[in-house]
PDB file of N, CA and C in Angstrom:
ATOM      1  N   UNK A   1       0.852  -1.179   0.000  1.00  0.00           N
ATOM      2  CA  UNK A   1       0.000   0.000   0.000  1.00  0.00           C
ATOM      3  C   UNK A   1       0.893   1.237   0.000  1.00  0.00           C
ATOM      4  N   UNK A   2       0.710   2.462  -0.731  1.00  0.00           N
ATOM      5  CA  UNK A   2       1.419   3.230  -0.576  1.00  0.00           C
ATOM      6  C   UNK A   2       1.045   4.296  -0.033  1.00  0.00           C
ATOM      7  N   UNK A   3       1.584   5.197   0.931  1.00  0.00           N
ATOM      8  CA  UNK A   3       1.583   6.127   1.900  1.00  0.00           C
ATOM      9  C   UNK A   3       2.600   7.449   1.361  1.00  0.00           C
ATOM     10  N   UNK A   4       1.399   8.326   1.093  1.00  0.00           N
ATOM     11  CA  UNK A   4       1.720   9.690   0.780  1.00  0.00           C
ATOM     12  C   UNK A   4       2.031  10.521   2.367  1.00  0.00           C
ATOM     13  N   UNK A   5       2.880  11.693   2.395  1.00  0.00           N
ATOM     14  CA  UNK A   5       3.746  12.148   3.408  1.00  0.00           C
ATOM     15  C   UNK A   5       2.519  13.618   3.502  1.00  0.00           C
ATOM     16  N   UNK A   6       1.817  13.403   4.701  1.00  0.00           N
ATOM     17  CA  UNK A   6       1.061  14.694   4.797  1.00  0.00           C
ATOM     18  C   UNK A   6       1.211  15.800   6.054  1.00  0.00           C
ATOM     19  N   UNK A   7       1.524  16.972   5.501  1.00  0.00           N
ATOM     20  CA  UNK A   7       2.198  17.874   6.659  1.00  0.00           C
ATOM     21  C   UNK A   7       1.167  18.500   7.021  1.00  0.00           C
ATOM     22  N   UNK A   8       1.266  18.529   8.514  1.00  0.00           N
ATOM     23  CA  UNK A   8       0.405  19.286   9.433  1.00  0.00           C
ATOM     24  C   UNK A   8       0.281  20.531   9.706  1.00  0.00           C
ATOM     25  N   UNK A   9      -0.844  21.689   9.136  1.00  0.00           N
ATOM     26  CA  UNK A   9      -0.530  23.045   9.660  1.00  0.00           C
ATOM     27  C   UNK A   9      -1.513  23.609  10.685  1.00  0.00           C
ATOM     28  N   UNK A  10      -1.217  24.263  11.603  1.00  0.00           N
ATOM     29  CA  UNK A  10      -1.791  24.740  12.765  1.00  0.00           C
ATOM     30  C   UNK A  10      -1.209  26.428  13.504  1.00  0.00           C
ATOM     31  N   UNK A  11      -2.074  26.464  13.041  1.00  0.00           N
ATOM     32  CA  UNK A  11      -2.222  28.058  14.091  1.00  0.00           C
ATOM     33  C   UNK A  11      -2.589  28.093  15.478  1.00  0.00           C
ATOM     34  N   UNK A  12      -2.690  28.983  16.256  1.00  0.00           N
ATOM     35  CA  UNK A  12      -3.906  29.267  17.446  1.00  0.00           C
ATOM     36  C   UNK A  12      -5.261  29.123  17.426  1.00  0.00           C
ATOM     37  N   UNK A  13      -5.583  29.639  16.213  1.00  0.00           N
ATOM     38  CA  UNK A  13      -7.086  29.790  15.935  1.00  0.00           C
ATOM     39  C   UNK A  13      -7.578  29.285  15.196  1.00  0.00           C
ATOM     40  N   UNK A  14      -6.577  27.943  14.667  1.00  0.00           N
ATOM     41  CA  UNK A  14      -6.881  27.144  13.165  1.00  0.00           C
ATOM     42  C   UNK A  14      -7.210  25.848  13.517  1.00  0.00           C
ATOM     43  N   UNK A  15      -8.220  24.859  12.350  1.00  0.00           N
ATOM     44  CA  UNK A  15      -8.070  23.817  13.121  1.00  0.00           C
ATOM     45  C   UNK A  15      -7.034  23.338  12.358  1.00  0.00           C
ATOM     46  N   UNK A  16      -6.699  21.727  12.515  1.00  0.00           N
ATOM     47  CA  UNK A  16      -5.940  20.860  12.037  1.00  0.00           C
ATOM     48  C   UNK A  16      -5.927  20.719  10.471  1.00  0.00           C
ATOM     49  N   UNK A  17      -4.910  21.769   9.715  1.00  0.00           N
ATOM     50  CA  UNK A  17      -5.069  21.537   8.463  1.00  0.00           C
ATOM     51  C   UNK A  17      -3.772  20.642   7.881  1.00  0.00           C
ATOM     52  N   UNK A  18      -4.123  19.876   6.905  1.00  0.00           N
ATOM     53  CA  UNK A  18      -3.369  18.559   6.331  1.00  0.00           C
ATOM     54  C   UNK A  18      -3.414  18.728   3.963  1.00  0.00           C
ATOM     55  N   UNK A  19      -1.543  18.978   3.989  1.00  0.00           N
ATOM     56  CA  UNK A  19      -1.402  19.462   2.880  1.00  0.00           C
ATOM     57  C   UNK A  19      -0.673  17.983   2.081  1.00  0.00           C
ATOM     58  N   UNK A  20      -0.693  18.375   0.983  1.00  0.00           N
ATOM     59  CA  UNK A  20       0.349  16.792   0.610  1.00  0.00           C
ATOM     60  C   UNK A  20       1.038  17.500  -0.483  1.00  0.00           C
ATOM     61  N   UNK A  21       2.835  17.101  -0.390  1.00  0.00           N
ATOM     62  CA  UNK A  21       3.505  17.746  -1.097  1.00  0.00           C
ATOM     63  C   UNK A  21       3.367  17.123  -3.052  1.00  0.00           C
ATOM     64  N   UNK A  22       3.413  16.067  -2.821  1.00  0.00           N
ATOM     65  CA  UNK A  22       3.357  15.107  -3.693  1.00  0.00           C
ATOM     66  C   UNK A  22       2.119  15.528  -4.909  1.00  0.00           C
ATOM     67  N   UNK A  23       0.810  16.093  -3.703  1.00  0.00           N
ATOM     68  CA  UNK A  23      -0.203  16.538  -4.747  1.00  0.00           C
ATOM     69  C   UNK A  23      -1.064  18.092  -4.502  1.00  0.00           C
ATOM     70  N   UNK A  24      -0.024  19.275  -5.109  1.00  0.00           N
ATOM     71  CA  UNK A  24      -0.414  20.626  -4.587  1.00  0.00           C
ATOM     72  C   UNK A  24      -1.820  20.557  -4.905  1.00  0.00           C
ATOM     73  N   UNK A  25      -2.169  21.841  -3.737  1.00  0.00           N
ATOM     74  CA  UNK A  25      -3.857  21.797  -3.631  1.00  0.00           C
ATOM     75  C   UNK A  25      -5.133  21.211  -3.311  1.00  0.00           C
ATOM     76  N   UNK A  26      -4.165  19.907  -2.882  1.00  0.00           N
ATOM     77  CA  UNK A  26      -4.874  19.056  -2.206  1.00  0.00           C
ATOM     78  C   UNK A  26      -4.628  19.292  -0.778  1.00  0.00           C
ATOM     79  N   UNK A  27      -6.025  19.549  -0.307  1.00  0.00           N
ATOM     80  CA  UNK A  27      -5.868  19.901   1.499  1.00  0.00           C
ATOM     81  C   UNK A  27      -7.145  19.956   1.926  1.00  0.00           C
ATOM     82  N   UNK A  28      -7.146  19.199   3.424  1.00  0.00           N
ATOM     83  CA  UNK A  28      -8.166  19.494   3.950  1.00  0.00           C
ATOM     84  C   UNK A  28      -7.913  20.019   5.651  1.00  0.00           C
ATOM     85  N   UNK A  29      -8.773  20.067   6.616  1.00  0.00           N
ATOM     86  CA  UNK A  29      -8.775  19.944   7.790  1.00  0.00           C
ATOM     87  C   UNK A  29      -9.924  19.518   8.344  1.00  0.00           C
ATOM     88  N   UNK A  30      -9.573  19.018  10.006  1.00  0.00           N
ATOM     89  CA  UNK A  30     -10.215  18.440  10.768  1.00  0.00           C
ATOM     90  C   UNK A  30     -10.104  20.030  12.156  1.00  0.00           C
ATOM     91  N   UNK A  31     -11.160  19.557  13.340  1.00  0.00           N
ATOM     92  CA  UNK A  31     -10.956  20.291  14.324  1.00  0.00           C
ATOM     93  C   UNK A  31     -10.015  19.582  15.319  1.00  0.00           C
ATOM     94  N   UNK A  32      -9.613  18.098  14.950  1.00  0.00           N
ATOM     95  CA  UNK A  32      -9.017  17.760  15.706  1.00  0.00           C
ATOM     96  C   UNK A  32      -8.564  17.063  15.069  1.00  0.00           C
ATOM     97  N   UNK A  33      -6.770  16.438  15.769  1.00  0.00           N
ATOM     98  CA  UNK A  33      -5.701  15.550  14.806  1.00  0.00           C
ATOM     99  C   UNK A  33      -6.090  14.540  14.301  1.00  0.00           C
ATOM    100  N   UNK A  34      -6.874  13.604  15.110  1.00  0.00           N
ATOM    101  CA  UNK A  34      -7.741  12.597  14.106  1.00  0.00           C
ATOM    102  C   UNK A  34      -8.743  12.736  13.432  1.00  0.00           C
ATOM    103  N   UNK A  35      -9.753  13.756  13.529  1.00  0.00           N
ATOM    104  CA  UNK A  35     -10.850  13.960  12.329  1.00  0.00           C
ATOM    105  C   UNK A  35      -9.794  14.545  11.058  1.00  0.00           C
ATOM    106  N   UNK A  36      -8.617  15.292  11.166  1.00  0.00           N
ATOM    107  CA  UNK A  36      -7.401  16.126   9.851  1.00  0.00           C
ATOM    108  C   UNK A  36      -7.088  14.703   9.470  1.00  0.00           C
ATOM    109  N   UNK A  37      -6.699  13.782  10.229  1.00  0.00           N
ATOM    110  CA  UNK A  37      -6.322  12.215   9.410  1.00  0.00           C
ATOM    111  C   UNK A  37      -7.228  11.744   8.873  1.00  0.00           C
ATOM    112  N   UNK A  38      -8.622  11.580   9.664  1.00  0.00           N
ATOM    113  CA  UNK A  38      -9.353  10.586   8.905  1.00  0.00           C
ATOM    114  C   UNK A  38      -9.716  11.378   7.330  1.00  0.00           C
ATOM    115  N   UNK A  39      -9.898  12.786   7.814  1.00  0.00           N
ATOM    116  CA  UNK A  39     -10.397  13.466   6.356  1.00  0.00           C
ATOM    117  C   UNK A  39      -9.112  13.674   4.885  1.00  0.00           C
ATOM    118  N   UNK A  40      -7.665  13.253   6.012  1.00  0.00           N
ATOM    119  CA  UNK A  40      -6.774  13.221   4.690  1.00  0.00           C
ATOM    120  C   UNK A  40      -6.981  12.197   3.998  1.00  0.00           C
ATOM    121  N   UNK A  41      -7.126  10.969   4.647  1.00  0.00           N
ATOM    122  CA  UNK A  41      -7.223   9.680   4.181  1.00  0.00           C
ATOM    123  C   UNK A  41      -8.008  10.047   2.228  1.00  0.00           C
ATOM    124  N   UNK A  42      -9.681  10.366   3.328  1.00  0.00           N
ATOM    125  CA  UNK A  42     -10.836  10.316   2.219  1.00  0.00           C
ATOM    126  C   UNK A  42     -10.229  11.578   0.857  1.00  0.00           C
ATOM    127  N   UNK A  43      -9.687  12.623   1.073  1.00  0.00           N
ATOM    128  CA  UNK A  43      -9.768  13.712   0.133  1.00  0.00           C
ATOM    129  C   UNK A  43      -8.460  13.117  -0.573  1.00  0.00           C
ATOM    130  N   UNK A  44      -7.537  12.236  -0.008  1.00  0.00           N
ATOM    131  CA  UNK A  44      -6.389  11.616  -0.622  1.00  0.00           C
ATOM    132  C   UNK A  44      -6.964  10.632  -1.890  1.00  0.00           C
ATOM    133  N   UNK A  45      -7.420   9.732  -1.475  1.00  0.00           N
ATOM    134  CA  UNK A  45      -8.508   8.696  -2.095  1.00  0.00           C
ATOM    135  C   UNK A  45      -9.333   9.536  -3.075  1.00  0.00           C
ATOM    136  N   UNK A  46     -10.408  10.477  -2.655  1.00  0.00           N
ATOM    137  CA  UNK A  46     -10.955  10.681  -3.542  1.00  0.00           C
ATOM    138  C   UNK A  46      -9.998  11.717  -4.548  1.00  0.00           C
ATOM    139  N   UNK A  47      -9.062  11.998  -4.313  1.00  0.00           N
ATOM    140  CA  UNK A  47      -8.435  13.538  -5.704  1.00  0.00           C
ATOM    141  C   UNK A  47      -7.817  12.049  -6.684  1.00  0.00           C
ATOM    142  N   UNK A  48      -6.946  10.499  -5.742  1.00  0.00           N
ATOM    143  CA  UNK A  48      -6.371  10.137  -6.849  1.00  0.00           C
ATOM    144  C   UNK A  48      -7.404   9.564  -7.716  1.00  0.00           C
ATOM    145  N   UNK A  49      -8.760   8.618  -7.063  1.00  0.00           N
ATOM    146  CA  UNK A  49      -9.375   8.056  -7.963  1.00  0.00           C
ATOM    147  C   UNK A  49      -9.336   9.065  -9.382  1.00  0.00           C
ATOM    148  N   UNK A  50     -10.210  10.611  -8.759  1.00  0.00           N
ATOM    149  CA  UNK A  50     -10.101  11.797  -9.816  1.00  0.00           C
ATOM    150  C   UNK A  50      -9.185  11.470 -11.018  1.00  0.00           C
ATOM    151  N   UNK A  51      -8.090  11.037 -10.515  1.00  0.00           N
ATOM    152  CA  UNK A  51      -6.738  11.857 -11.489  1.00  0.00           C
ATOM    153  C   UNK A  51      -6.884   9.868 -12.397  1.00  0.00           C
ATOM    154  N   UNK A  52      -7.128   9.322 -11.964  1.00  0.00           N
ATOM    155  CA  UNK A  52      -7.360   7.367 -12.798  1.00  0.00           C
ATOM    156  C   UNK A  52      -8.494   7.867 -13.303  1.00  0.00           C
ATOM    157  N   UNK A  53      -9.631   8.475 -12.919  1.00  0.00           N
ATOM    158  CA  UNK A  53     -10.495   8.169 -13.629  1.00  0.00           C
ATOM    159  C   UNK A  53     -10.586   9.183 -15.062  1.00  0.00           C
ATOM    160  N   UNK A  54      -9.886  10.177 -14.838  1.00  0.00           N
ATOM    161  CA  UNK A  54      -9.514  11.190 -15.958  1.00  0.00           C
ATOM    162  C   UNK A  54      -7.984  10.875 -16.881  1.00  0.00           C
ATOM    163  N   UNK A  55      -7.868   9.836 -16.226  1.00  0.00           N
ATOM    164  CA  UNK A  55      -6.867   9.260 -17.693  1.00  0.00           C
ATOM    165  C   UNK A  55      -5.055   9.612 -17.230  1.00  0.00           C
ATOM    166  N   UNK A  56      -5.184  10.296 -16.432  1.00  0.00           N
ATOM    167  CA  UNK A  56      -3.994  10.738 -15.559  1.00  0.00           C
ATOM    168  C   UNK A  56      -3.107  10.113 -14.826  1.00  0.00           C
ATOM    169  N   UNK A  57      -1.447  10.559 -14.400  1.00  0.00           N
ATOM    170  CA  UNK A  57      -0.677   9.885 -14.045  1.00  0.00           C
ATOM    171  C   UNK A  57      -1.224  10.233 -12.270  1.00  0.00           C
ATOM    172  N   UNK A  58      -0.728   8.746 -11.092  1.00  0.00           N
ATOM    173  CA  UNK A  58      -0.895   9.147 -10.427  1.00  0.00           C
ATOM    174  C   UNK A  58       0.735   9.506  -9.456  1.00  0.00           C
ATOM    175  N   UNK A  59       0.900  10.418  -8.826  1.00  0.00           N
ATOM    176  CA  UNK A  59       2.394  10.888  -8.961  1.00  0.00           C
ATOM    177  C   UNK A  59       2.635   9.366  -7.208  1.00  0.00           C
ATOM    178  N   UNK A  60       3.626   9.083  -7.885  1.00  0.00           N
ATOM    179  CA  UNK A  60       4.848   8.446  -7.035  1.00  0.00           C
ATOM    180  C   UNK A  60       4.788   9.033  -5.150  1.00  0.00           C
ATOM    181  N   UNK A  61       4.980   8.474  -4.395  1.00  0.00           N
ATOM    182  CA  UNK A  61       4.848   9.356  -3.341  1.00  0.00           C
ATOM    183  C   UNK A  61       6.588   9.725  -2.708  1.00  0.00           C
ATOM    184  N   UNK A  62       6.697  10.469  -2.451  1.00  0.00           N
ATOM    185  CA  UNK A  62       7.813  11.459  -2.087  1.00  0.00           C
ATOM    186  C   UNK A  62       8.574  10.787  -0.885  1.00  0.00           C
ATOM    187  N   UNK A  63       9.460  10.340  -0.429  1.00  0.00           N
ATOM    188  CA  UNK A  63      10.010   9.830   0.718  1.00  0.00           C
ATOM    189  C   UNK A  63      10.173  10.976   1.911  1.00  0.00           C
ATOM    190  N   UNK A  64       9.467  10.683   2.914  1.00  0.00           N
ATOM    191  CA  UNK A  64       9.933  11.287   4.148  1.00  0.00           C
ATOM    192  C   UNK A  64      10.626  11.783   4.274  1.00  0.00           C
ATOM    193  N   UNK A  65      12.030  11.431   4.008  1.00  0.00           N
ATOM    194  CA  UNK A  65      13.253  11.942   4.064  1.00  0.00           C
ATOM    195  C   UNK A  65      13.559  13.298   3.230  1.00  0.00           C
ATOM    196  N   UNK A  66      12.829  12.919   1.418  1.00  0.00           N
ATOM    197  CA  UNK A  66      12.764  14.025   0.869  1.00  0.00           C
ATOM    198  C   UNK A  66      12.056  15.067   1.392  1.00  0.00           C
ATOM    199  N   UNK A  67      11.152  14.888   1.710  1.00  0.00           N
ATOM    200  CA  UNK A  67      10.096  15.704   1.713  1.00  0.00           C
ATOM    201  C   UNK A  67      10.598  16.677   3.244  1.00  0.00           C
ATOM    202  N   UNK A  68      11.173  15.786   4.248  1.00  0.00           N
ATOM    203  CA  UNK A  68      11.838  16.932   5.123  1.00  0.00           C
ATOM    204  C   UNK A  68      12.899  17.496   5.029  1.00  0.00           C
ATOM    205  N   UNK A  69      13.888  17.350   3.686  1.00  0.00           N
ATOM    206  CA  UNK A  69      15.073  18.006   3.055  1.00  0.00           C
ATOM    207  C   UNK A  69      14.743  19.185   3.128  1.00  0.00           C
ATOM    208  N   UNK A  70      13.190  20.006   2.559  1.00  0.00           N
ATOM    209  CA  UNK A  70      12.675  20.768   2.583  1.00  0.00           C
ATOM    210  C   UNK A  70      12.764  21.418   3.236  1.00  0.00           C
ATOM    211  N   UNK A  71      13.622  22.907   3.622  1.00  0.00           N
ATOM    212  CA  UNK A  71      13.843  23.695   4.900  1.00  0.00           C
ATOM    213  C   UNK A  71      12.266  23.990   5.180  1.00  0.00           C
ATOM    214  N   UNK A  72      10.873  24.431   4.410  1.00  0.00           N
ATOM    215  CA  UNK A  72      10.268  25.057   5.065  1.00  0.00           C
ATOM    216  C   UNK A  72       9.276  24.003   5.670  1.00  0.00           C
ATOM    217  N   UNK A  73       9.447  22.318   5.817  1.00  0.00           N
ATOM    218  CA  UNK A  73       8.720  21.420   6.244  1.00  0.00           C
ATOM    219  C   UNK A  73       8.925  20.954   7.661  1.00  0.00           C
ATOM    220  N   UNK A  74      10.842  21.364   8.090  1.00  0.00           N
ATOM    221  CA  UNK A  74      11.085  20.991   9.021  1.00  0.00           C
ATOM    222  C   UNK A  74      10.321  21.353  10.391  1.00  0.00           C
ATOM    223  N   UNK A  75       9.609  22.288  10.394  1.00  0.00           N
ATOM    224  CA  UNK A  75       8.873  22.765  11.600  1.00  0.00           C
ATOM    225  C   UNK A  75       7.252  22.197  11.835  1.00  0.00           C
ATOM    226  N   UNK A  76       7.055  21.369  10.459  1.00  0.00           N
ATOM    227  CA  UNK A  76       5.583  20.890  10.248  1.00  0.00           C
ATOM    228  C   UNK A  76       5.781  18.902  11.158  1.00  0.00           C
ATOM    229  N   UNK A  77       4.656  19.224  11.787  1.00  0.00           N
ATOM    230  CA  UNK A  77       4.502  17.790  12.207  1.00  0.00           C
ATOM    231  C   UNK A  77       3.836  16.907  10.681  1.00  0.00           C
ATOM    232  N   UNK A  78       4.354  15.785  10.863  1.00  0.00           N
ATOM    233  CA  UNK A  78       4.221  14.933   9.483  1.00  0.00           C
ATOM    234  C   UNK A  78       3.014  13.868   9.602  1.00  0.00           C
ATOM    235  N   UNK A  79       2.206  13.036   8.824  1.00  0.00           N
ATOM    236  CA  UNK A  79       1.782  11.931   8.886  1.00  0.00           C
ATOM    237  C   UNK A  79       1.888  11.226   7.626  1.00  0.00           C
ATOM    238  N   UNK A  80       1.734  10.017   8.152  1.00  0.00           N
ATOM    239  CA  UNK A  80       1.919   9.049   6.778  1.00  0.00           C
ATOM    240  C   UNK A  80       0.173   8.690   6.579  1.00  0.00           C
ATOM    241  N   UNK A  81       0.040   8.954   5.375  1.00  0.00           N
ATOM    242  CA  UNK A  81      -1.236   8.866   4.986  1.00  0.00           C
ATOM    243  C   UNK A  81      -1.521   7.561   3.868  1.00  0.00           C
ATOM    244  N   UNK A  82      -1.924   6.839   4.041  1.00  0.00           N
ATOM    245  CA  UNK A  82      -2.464   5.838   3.292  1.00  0.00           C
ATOM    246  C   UNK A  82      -3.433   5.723   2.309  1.00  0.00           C
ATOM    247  N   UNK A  83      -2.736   5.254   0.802  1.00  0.00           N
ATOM    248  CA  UNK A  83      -3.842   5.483  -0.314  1.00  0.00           C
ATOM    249  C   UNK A  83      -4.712   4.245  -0.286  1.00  0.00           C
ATOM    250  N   UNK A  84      -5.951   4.649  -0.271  1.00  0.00           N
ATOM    251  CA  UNK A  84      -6.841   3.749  -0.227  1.00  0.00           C
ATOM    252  C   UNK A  84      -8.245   3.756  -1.138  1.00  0.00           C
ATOM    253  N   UNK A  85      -7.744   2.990  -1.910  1.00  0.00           N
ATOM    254  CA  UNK A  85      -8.807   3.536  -3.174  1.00  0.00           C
ATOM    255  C   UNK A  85      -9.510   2.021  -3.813  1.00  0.00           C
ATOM    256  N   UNK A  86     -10.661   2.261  -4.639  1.00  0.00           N
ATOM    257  CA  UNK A  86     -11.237   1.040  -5.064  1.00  0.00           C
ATOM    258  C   UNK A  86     -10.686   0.071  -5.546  1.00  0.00           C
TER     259      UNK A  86
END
C-alpha cells in the first residue's frame, strides 16, 4: 500500500489543516488531529481516484526523508497517509 507524506498546519485559531507535497492543492482539515487524518485519508482517495479516472498519471509518493530536506517542512509535524482507493 502506498503512503503519501502529509504535513500538518496549525495556528492558534486554526483547526488541524493537512497538505500533501506530492499533490499541490490538495488539502483538507479536521478540528481535531484525528478527524485532519481521517479526512486526509478520504480527500487523498478521492483527488487520486479523480486523477485514474480522468486518464492521468498518479504521482509516485515522495520519501519522508525528501520531503523533510525541505527547509520550510522541518517545523511541520508529518503523517503518513495511506492510499486507499477502489
Amino acid at each position: 500500500m502506498r503512503k503519501y507524506v502529509g504535513l500538518i498546519h496549525k495556528d492558534d485559531t486554526s483547526d488541524y489543516g493537512v497538505s500533501f507535497p506530492d499533490l499541490p492543492g490538495v488539502v483538507t482539515a479536521g478540528a481535531s488531529l484525528d478527524e485532519a487524518r481521517e479526512l486526509a485519508e478520504q480527500v487523498l482517495a478521492f483527488h487520486v481516484e479523480g486523477l485514474i479516472d480522468d486518464g492521468e498519471a498518479v504521482p509516485e509518493p515522495t520519501s519522508l526523508e525528501q520531503v523533510m530536506a525541505d527547509a520550510d517542512n522541518r517545523e511541520l509535524t508529518t503523517i503518513m497517509v495511506p492510499l486507499r482507493t477502489r
